[in-house]
PDB file of N, CA and C in Angstrom:
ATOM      1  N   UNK A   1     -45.032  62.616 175.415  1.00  0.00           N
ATOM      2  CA  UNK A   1     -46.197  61.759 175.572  1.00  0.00           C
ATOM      3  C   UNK A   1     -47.244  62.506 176.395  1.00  0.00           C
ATOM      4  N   UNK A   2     -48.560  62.765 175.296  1.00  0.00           N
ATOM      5  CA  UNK A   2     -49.563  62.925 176.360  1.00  0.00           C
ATOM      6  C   UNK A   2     -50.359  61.914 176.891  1.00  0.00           C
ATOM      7  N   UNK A   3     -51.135  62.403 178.368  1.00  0.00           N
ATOM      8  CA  UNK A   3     -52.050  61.435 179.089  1.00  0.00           C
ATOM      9  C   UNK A   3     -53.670  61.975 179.080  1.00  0.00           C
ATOM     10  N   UNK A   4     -54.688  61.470 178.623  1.00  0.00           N
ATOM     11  CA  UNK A   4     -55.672  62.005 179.404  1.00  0.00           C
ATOM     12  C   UNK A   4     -56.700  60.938 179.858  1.00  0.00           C
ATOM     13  N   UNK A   5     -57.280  61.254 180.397  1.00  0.00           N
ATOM     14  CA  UNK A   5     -58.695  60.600 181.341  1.00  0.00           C
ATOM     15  C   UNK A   5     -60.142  60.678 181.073  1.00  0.00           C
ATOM     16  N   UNK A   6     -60.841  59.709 180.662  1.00  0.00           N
ATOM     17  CA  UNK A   6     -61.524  60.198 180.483  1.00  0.00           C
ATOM     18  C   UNK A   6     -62.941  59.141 181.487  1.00  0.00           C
ATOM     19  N   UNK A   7     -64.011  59.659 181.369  1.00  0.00           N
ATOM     20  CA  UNK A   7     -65.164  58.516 182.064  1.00  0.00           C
ATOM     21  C   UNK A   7     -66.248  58.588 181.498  1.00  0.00           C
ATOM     22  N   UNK A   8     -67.337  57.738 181.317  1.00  0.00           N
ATOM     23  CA  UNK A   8     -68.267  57.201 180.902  1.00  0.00           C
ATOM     24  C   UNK A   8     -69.398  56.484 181.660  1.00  0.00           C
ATOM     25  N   UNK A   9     -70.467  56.250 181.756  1.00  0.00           N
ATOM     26  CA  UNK A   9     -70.950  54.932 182.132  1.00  0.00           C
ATOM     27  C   UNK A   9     -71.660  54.181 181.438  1.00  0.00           C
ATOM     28  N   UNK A  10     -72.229  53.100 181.972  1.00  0.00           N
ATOM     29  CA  UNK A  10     -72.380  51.938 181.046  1.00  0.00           C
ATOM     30  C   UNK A  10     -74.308  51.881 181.699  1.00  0.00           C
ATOM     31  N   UNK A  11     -75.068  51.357 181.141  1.00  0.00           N
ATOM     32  CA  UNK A  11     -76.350  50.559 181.245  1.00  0.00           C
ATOM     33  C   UNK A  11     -76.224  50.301 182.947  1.00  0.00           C
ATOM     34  N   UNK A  12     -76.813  50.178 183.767  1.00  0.00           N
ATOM     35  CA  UNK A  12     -77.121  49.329 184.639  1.00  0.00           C
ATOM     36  C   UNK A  12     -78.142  47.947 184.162  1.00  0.00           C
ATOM     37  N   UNK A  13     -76.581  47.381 183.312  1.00  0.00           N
ATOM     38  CA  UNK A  13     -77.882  45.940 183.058  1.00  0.00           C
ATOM     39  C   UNK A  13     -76.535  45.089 182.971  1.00  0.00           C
ATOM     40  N   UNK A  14     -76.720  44.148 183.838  1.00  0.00           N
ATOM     41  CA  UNK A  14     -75.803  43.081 183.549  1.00  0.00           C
ATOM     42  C   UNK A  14     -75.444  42.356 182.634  1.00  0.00           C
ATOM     43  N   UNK A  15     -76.393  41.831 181.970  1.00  0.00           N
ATOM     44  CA  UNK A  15     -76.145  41.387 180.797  1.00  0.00           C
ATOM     45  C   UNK A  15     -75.594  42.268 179.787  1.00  0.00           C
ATOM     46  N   UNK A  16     -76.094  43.277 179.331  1.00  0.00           N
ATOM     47  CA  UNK A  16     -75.577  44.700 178.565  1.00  0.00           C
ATOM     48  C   UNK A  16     -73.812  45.199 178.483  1.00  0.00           C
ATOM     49  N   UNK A  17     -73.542  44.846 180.292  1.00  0.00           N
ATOM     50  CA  UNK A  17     -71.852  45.193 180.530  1.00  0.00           C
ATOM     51  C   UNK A  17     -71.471  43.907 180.385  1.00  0.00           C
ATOM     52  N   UNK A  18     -71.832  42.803 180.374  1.00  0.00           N
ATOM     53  CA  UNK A  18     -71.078  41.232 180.049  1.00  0.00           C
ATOM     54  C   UNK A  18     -70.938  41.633 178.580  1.00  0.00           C
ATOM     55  N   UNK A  19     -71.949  41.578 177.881  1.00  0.00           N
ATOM     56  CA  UNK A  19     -72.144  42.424 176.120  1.00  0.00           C
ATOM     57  C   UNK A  19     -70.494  42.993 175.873  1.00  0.00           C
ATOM     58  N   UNK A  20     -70.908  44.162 176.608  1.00  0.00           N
ATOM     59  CA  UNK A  20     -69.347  45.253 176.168  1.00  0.00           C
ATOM     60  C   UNK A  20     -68.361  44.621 176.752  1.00  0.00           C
ATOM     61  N   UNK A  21     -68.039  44.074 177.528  1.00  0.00           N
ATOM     62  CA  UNK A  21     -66.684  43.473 178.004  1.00  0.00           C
ATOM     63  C   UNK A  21     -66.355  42.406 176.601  1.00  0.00           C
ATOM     64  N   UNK A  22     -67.165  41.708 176.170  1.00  0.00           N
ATOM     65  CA  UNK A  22     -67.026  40.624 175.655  1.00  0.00           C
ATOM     66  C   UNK A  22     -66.504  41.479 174.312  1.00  0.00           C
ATOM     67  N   UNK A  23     -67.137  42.940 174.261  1.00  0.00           N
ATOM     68  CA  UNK A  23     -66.736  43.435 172.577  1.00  0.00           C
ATOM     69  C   UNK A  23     -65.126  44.599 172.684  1.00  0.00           C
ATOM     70  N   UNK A  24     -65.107  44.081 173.576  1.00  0.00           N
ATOM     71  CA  UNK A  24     -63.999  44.890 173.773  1.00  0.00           C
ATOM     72  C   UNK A  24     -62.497  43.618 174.068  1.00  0.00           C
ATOM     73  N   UNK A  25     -63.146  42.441 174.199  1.00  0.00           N
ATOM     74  CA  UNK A  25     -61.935  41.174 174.293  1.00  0.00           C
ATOM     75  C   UNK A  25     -60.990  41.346 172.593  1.00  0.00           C
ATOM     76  N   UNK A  26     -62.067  41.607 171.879  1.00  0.00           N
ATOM     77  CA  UNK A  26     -61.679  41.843 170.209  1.00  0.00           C
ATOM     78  C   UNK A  26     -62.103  42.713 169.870  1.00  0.00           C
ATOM     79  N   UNK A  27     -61.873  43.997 169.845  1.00  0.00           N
ATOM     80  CA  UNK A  27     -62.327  45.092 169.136  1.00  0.00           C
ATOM     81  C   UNK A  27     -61.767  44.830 167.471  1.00  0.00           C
ATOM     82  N   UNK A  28     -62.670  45.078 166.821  1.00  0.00           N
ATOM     83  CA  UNK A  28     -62.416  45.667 165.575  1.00  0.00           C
ATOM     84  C   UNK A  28     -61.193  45.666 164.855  1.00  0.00           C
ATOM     85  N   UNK A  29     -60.818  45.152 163.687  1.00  0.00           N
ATOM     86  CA  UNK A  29     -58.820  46.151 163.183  1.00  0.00           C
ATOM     87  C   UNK A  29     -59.435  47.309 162.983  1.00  0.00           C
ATOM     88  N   UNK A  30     -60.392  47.745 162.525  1.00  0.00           N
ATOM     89  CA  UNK A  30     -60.649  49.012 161.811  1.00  0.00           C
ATOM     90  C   UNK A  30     -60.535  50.216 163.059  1.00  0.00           C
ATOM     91  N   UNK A  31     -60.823  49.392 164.031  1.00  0.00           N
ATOM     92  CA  UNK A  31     -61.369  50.563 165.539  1.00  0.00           C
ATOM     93  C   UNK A  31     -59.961  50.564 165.896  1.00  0.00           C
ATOM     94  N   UNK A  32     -58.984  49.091 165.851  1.00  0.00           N
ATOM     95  CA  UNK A  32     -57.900  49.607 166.550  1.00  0.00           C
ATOM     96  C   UNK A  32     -56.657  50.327 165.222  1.00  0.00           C
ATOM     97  N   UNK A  33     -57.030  50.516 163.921  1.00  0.00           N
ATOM     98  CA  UNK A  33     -56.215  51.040 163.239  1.00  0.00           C
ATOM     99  C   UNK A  33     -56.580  52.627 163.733  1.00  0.00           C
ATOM    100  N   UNK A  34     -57.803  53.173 163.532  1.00  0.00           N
ATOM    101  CA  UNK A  34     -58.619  54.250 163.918  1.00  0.00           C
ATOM    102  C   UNK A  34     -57.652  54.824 164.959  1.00  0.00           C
ATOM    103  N   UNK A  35     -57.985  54.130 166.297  1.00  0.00           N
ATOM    104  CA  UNK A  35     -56.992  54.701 167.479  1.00  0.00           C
ATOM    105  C   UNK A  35     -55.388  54.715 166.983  1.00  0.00           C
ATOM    106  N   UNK A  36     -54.579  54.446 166.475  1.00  0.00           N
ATOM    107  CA  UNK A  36     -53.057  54.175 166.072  1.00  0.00           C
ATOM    108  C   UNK A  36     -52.915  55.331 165.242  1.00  0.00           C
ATOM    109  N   UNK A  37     -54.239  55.254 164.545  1.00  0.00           N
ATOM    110  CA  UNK A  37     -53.585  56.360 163.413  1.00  0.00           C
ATOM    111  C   UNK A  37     -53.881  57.898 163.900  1.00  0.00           C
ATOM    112  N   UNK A  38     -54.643  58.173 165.044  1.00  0.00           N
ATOM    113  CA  UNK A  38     -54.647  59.139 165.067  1.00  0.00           C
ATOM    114  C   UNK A  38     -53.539  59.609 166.536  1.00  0.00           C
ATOM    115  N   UNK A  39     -52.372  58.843 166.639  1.00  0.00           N
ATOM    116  CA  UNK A  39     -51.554  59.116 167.491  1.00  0.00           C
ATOM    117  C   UNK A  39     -51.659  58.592 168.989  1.00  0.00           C
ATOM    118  N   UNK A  40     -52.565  57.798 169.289  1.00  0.00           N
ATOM    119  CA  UNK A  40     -52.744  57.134 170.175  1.00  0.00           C
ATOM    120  C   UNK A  40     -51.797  55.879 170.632  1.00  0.00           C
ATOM    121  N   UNK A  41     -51.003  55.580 171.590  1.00  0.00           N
ATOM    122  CA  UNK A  41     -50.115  54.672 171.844  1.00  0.00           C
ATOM    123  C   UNK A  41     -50.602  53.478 172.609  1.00  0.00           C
ATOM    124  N   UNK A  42     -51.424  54.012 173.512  1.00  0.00           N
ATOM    125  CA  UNK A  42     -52.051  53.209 174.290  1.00  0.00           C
ATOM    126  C   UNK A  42     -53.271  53.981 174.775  1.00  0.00           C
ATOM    127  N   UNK A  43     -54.126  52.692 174.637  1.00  0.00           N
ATOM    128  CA  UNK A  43     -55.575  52.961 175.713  1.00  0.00           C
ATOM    129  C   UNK A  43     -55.828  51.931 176.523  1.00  0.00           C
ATOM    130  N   UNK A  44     -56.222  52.531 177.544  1.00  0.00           N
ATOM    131  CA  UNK A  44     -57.216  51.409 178.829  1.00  0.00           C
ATOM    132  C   UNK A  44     -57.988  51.670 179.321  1.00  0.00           C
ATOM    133  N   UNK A  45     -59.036  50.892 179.601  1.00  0.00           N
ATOM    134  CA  UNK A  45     -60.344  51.081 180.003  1.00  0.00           C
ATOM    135  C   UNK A  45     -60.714  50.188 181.241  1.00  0.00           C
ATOM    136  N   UNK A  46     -61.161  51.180 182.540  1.00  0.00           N
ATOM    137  CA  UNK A  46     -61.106  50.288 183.578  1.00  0.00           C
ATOM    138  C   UNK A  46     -62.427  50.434 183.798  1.00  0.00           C
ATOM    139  N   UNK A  47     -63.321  49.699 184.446  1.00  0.00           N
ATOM    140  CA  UNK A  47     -64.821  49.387 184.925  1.00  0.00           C
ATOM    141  C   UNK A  47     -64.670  48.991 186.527  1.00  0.00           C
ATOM    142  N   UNK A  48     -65.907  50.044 187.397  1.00  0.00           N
ATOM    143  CA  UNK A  48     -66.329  49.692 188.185  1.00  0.00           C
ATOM    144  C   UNK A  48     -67.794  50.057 188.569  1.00  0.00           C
ATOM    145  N   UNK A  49     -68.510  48.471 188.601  1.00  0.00           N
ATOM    146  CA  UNK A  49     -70.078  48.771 188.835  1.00  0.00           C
ATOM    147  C   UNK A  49     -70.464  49.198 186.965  1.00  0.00           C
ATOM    148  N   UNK A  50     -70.988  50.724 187.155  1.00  0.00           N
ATOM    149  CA  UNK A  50     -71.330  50.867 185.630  1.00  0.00           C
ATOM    150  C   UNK A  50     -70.359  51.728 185.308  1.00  0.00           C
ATOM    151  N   UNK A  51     -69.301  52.331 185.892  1.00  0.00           N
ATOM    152  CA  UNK A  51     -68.464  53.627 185.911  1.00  0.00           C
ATOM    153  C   UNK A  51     -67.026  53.284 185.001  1.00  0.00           C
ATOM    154  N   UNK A  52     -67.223  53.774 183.944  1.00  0.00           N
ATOM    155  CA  UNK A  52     -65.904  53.330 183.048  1.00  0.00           C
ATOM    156  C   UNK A  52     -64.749  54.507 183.024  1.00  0.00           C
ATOM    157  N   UNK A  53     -63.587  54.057 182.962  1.00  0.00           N
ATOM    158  CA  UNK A  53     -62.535  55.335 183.146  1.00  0.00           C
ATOM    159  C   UNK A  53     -61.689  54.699 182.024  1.00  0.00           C
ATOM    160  N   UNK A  54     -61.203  55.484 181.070  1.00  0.00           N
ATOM    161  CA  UNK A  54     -60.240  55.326 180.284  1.00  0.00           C
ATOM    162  C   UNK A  54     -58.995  56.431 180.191  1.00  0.00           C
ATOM    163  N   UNK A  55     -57.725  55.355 179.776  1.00  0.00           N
ATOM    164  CA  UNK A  55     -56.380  56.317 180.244  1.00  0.00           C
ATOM    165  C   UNK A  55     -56.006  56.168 178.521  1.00  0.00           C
ATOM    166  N   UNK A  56     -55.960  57.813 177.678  1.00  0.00           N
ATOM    167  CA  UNK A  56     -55.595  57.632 176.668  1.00  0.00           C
ATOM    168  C   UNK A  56     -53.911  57.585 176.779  1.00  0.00           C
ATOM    169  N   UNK A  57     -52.608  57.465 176.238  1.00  0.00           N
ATOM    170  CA  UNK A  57     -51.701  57.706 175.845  1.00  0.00           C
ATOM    171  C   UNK A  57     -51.513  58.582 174.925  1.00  0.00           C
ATOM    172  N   UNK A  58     -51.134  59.307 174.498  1.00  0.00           N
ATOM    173  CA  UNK A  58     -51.041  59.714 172.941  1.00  0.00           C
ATOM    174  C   UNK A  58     -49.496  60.409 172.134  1.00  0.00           C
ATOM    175  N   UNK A  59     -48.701  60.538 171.362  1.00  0.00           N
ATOM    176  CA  UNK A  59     -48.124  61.107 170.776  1.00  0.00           C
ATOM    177  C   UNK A  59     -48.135  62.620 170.212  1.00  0.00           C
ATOM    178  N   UNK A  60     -47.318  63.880 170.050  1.00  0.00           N
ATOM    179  CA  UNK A  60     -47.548  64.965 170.366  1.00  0.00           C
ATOM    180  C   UNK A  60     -49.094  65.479 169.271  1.00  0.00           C
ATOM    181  N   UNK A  61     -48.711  64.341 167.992  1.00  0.00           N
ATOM    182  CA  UNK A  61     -49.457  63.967 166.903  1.00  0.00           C
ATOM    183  C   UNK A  61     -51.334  64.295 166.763  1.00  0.00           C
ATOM    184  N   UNK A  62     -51.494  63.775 168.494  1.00  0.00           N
ATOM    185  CA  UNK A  62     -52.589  63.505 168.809  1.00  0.00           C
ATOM    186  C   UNK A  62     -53.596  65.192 169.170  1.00  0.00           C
ATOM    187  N   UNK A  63     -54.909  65.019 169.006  1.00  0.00           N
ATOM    188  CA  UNK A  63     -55.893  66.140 169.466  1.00  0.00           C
ATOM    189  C   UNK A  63     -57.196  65.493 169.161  1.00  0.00           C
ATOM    190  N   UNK A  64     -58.193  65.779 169.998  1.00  0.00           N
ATOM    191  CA  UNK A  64     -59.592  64.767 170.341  1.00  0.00           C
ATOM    192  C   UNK A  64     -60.052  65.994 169.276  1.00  0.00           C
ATOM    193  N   UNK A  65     -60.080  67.348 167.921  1.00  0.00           N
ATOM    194  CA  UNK A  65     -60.600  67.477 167.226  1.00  0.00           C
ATOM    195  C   UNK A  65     -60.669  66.309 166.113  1.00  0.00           C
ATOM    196  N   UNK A  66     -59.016  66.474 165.601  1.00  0.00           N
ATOM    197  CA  UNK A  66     -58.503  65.797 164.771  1.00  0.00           C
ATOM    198  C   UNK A  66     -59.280  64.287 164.412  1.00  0.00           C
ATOM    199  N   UNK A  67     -59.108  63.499 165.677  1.00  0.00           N
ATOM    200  CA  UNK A  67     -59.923  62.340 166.290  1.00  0.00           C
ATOM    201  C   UNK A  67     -60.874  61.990 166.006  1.00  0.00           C
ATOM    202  N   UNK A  68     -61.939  63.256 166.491  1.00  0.00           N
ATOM    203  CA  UNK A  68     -62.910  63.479 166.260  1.00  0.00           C
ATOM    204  C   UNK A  68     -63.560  63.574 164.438  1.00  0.00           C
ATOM    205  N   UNK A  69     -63.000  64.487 163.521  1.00  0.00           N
ATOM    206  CA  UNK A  69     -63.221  64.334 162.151  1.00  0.00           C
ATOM    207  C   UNK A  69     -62.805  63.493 161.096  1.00  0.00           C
ATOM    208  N   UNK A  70     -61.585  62.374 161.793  1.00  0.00           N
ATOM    209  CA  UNK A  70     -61.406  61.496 161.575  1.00  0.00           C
ATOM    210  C   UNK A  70     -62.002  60.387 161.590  1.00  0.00           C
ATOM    211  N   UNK A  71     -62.657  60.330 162.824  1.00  0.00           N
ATOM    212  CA  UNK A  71     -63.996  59.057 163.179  1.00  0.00           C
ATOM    213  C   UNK A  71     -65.331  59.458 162.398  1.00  0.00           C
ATOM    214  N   UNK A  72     -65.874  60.843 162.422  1.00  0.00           N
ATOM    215  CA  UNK A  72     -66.797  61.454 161.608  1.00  0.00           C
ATOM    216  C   UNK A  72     -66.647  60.814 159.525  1.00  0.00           C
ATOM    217  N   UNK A  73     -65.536  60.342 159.145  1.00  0.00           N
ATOM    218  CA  UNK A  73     -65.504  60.048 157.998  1.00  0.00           C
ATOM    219  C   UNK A  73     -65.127  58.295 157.656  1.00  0.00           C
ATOM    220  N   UNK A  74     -64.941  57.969 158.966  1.00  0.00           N
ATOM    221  CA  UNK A  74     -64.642  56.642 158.998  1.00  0.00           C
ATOM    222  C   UNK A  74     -65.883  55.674 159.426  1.00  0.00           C
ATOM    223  N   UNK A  75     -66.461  55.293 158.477  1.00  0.00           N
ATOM    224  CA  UNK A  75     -67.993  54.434 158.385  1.00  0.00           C
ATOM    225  C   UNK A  75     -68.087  53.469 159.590  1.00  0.00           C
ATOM    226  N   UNK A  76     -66.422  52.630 159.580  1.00  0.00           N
ATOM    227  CA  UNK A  76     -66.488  51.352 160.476  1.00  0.00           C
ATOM    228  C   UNK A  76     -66.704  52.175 161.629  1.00  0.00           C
ATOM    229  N   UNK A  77     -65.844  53.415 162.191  1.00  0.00           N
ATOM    230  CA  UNK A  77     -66.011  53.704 163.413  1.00  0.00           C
ATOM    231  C   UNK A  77     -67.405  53.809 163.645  1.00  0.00           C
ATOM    232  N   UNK A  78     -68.217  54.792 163.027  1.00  0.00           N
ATOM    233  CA  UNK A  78     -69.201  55.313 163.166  1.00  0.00           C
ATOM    234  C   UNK A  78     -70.219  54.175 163.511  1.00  0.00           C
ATOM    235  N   UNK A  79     -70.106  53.085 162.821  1.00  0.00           N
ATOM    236  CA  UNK A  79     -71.062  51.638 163.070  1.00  0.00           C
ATOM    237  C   UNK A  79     -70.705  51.092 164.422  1.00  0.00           C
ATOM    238  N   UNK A  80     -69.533  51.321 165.135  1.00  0.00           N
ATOM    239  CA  UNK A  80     -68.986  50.500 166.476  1.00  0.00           C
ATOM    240  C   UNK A  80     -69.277  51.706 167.358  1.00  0.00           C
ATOM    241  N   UNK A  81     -69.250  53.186 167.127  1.00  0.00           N
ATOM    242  CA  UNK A  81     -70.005  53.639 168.231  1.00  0.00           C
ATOM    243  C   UNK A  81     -71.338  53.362 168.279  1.00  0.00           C
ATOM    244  N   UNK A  82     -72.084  53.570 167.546  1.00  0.00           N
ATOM    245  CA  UNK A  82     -73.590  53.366 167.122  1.00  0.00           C
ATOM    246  C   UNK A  82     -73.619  51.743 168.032  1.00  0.00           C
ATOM    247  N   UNK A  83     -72.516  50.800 167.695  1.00  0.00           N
ATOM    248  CA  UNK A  83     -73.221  49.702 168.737  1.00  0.00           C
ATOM    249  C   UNK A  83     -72.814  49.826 170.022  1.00  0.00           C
ATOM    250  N   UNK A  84     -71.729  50.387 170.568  1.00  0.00           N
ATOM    251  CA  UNK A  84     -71.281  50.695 171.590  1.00  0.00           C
ATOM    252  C   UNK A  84     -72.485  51.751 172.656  1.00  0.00           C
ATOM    253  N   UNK A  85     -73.094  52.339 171.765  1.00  0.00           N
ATOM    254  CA  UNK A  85     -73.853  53.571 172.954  1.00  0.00           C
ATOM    255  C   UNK A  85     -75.173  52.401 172.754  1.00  0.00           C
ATOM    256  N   UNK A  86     -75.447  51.302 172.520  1.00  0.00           N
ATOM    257  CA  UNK A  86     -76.442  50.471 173.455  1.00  0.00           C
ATOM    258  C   UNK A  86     -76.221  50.069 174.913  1.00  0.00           C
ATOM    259  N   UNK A  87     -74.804  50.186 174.986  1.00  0.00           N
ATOM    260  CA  UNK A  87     -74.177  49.587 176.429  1.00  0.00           C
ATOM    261  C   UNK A  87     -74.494  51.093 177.198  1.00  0.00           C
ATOM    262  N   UNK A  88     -73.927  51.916 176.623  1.00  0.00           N
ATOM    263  CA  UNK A  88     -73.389  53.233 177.593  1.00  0.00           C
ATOM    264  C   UNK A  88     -74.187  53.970 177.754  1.00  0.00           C
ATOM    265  N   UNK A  89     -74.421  55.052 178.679  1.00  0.00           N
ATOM    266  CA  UNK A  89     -75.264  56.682 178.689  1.00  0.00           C
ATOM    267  C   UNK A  89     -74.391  57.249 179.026  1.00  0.00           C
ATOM    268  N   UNK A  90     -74.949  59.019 178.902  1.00  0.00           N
ATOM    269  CA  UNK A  90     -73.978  59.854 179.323  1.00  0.00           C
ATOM    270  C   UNK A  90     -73.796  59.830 180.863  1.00  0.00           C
ATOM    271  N   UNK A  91     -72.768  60.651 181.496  1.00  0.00           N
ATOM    272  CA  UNK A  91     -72.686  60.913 182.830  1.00  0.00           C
ATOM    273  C   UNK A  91     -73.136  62.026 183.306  1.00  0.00           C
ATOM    274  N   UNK A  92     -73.654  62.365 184.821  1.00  0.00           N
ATOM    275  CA  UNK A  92     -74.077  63.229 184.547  1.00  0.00           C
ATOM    276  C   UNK A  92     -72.948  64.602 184.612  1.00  0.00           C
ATOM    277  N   UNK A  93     -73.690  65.376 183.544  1.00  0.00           N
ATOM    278  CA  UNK A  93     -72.789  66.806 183.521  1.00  0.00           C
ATOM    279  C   UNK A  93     -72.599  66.530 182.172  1.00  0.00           C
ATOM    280  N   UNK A  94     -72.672  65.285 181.345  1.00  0.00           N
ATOM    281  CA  UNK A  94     -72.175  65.860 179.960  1.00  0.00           C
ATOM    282  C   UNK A  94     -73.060  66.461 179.499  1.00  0.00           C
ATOM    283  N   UNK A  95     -72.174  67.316 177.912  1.00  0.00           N
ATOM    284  CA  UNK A  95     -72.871  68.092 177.036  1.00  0.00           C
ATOM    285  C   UNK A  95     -73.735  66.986 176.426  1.00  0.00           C
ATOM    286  N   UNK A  96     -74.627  67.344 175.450  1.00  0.00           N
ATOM    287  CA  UNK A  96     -75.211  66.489 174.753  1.00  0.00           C
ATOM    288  C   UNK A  96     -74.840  66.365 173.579  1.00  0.00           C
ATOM    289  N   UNK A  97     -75.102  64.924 173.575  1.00  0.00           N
ATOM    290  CA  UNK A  97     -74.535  63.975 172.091  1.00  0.00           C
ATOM    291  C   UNK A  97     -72.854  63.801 172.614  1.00  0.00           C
ATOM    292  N   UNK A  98     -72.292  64.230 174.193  1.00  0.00           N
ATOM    293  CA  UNK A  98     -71.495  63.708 174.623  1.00  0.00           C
ATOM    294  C   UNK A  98     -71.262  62.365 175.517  1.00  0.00           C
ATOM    295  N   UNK A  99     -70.167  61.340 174.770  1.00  0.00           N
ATOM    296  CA  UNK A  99     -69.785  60.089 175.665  1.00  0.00           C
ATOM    297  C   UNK A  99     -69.047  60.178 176.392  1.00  0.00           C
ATOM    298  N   UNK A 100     -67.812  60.176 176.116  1.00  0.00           N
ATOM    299  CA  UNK A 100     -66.654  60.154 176.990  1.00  0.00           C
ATOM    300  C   UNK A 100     -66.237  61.548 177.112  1.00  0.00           C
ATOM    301  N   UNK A 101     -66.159  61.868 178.408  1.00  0.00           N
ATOM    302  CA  UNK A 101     -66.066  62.843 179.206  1.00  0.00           C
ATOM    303  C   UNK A 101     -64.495  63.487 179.558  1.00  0.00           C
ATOM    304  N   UNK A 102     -63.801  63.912 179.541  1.00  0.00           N
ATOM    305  CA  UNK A 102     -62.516  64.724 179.616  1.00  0.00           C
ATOM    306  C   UNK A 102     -62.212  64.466 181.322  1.00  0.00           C
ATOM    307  N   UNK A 103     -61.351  64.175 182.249  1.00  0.00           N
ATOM    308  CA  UNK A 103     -61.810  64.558 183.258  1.00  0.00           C
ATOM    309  C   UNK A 103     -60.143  65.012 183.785  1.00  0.00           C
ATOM    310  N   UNK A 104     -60.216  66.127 184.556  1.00  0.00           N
ATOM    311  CA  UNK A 104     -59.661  67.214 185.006  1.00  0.00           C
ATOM    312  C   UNK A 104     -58.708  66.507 186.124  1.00  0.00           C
ATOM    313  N   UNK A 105     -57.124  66.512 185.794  1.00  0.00           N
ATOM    314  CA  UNK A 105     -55.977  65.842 186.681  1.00  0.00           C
ATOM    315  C   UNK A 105     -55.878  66.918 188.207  1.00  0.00           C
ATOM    316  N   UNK A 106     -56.236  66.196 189.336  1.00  0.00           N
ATOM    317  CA  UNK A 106     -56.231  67.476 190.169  1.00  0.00           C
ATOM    318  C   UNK A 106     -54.857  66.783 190.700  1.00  0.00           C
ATOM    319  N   UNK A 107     -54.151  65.787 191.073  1.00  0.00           N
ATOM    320  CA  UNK A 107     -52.898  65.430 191.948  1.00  0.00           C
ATOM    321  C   UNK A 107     -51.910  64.661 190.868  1.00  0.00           C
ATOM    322  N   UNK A 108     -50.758  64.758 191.098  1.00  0.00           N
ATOM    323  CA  UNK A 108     -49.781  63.543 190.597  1.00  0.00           C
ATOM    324  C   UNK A 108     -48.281  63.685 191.700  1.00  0.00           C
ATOM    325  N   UNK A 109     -48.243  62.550 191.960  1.00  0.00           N
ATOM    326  CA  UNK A 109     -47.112  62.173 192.869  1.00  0.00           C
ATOM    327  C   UNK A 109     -45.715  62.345 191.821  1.00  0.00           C
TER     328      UNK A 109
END
């Protein structure tokens, strides 16, 4: 089992993060077949203020290319990011036309 981390942020608009919380109570089947099929076991997404952190799970199965050209041919995804980056911006330091950010394990107990 792999783990990774990743972060994001969201709008500084209240209404905007009530928005995404509320679209994330029911995501999609298509978004959550999307994540399953590309080896993903579990995801979570934690929020604080505008600062989003997500903990992927994944199976050995899994690679954020793969992921990646997989979502690139999958229409539904492509329509739920497209509504999703009304909520979000990048952080700073990402590349561009980058969301979610990779972020680097420095400790584990």
């Amino acid at each position: 089992m792999k783990k990774y981390c990743l972060t994001l942020d969201l709008k500084d608009d209240a209404d905007l993060i009530a928005q995404y919380e509320e679209q994330h109570k029911a995501i999609w089947p298509e978004i959550r077949d999307s994540i399953t099929k590309a080896g993903i076991t579990n995801m979570e997404i934690y929020r604080l203020g505008t600062r989003l952190f997500m903990i992927i799970e994944a199976d050995e199965s899994f690679n954020f290319s793969k992921k990646a050209a997989m979502d690139a041919g999958n229409a539904k995804v492509q329509q739920w990011e497209n509504l999703m980056w009304k909520y979000q911006q990048p952080i700073k330091g990402a590349l561009a036309g980058e969301k979610w950010v990779l972020m680097d394990k420095i400790f584990q107990l």
